[in-house]
C-alpha atoms as a PDB file:
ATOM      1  CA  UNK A   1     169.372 130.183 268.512  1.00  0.00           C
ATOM      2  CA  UNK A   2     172.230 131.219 265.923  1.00  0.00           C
ATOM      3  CA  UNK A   3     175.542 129.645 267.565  1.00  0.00           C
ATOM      4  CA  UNK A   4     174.249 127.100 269.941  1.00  0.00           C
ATOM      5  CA  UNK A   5     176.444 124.311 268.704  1.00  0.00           C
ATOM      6  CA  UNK A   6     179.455 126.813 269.231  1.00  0.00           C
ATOM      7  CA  UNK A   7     178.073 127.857 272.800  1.00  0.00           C
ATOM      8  CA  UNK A   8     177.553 123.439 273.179  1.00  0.00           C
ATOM      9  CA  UNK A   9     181.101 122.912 272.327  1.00  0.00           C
ATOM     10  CA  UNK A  10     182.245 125.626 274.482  1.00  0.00           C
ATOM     11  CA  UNK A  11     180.874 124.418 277.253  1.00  0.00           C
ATOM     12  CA  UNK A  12     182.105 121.176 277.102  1.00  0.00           C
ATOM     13  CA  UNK A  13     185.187 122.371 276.364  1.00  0.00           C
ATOM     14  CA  UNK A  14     185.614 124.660 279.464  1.00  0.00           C
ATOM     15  CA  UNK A  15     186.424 122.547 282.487  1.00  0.00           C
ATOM     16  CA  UNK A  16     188.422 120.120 281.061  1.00  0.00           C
ATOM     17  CA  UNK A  17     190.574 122.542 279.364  1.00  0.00           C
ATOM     18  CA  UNK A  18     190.906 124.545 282.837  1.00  0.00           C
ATOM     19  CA  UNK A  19     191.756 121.753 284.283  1.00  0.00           C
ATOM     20  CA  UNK A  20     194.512 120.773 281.376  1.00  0.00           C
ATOM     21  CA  UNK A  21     196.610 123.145 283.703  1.00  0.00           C
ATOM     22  CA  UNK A  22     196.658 121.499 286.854  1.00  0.00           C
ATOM     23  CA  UNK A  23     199.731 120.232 288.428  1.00  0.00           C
ATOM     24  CA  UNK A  24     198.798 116.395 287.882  1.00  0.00           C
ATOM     25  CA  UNK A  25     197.398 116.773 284.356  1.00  0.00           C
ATOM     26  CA  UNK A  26     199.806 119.368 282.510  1.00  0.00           C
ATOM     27  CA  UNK A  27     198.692 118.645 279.165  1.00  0.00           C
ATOM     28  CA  UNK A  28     200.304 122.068 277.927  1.00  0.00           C
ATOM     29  CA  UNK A  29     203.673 120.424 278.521  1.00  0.00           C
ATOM     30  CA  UNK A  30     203.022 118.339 275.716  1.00  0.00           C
ATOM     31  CA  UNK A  31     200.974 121.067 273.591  1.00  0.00           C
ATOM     32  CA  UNK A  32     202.637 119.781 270.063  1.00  0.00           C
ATOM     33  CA  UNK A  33     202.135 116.220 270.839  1.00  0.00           C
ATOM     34  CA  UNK A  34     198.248 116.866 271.531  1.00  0.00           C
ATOM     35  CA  UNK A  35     197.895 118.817 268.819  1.00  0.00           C
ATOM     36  CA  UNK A  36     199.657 116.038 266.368  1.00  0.00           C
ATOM     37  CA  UNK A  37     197.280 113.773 267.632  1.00  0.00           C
ATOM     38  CA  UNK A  38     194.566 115.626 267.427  1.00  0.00           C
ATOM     39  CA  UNK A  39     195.192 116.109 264.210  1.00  0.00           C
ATOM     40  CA  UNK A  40     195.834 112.394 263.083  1.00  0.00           C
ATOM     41  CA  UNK A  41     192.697 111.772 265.230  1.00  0.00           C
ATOM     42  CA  UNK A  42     190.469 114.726 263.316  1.00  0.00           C
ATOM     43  CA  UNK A  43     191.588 114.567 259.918  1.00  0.00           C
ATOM     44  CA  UNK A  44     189.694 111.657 259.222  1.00  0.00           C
ATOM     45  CA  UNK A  45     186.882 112.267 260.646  1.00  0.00           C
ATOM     46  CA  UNK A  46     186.837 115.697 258.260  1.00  0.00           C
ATOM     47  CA  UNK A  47     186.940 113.847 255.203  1.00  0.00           C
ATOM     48  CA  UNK A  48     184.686 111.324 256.199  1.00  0.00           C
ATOM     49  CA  UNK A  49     182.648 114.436 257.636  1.00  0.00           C
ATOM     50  CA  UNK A  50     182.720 116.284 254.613  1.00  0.00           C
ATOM     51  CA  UNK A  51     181.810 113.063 251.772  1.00  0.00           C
ATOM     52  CA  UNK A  52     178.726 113.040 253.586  1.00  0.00           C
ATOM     53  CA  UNK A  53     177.551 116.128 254.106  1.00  0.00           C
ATOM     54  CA  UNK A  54     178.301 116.320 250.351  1.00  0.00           C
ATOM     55  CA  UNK A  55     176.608 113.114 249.513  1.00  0.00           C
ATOM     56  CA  UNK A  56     173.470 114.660 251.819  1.00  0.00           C
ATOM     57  CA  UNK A  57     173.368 111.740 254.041  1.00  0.00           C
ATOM     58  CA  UNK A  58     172.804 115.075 257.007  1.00  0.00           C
ATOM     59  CA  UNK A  59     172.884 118.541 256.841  1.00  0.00           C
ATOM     60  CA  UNK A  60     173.472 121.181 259.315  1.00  0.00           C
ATOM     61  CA  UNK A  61     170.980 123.153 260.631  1.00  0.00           C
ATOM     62  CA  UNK A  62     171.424 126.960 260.054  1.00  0.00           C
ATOM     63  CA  UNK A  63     169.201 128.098 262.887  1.00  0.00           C
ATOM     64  CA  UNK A  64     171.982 126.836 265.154  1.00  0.00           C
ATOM     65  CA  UNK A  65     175.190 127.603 263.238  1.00  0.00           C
ATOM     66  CA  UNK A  66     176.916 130.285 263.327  1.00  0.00           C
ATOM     67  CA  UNK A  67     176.252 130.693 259.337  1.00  0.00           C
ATOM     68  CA  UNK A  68     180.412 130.553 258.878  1.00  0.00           C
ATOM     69  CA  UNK A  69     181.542 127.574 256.482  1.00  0.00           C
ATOM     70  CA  UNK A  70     184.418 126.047 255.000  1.00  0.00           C
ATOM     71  CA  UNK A  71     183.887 123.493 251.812  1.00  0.00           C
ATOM     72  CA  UNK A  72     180.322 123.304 253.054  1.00  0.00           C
ATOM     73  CA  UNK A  73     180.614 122.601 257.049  1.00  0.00           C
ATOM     74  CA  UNK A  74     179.962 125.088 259.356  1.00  0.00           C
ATOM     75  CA  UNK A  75     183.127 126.059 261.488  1.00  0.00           C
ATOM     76  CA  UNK A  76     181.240 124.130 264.621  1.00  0.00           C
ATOM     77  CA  UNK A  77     181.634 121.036 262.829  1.00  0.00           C
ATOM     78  CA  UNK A  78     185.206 121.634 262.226  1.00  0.00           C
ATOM     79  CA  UNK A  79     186.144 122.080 266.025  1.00  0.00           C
ATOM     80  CA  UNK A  80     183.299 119.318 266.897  1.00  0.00           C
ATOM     81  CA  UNK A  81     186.420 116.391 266.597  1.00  0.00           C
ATOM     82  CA  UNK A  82     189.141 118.467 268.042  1.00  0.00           C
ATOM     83  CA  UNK A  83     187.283 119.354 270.706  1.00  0.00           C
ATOM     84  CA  UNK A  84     186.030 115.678 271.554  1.00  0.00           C
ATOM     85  CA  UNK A  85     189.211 113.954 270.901  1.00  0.00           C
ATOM     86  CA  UNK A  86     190.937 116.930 273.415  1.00  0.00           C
ATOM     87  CA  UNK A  87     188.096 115.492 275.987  1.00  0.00           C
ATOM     88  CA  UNK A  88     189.095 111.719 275.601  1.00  0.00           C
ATOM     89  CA  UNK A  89     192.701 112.877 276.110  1.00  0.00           C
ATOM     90  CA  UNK A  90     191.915 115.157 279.281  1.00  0.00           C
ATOM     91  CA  UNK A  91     189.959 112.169 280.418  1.00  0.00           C
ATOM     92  CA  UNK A  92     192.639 109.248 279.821  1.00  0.00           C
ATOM     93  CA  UNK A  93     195.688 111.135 281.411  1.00  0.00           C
ATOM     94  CA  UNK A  94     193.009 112.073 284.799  1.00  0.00           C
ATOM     95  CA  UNK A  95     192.091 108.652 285.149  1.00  0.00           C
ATOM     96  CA  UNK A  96     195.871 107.963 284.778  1.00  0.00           C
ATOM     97  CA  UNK A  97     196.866 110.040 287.219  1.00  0.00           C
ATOM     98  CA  UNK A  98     194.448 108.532 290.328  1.00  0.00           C
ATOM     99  CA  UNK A  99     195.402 104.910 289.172  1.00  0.00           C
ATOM    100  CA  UNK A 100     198.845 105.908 290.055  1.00  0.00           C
ATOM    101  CA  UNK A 101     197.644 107.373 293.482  1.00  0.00           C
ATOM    102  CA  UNK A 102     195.875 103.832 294.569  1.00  0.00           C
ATOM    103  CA  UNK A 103     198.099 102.166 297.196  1.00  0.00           C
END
């Protein structure tokens, strides 16, 4: 289906980003610190992404993508890091947060 690794990283993307808002979390206090890192944390990944999609070590397939590309990745791949390394964050400051709750 056209889009299913957009609809995947939606859908991973959902909760934790809802719950980004909560009280205990409140990663949007710190929205230009997350998105420097997740930046220095994708940036990377994109170049190394895009050498070897070049080099055709993998390819994308186009019955799942969207069709929409820049330099040769489809925009899915693009948000693919972003979105994971927003995750890891979400995840990191949550466990953070009921560590400090133990007695």
């Amino acid at each position: 289906m056209k889009g299913e690794y957009l609809i995947l990283l939606a859908a991973i993307l959902l909760f934790p980003l809802a719950l980004s808002f909560d009280r205990n979390v409140r990663l949007y206090k710190h929205a230009g610190s997350l998105l420097k890192v997740l930046l220095i944390v994708s940036v990377p990944f994109w170049i190394w992404d895009l050498l070897v999609t070049a080099r055709g070590h993998w390819a994308f397939n186009e019955q799942y993508v969207l069709g929409i590309t820049l330099l040769g990745m489809p925009v899915e791949e693009w948000l693919f890091f972003p979105v994971v390394a927003f995750i890891s964050i979400f995840t990191w400051e949550s466990v953070k947060y009921f560590i400090r709750r133990r007695p």
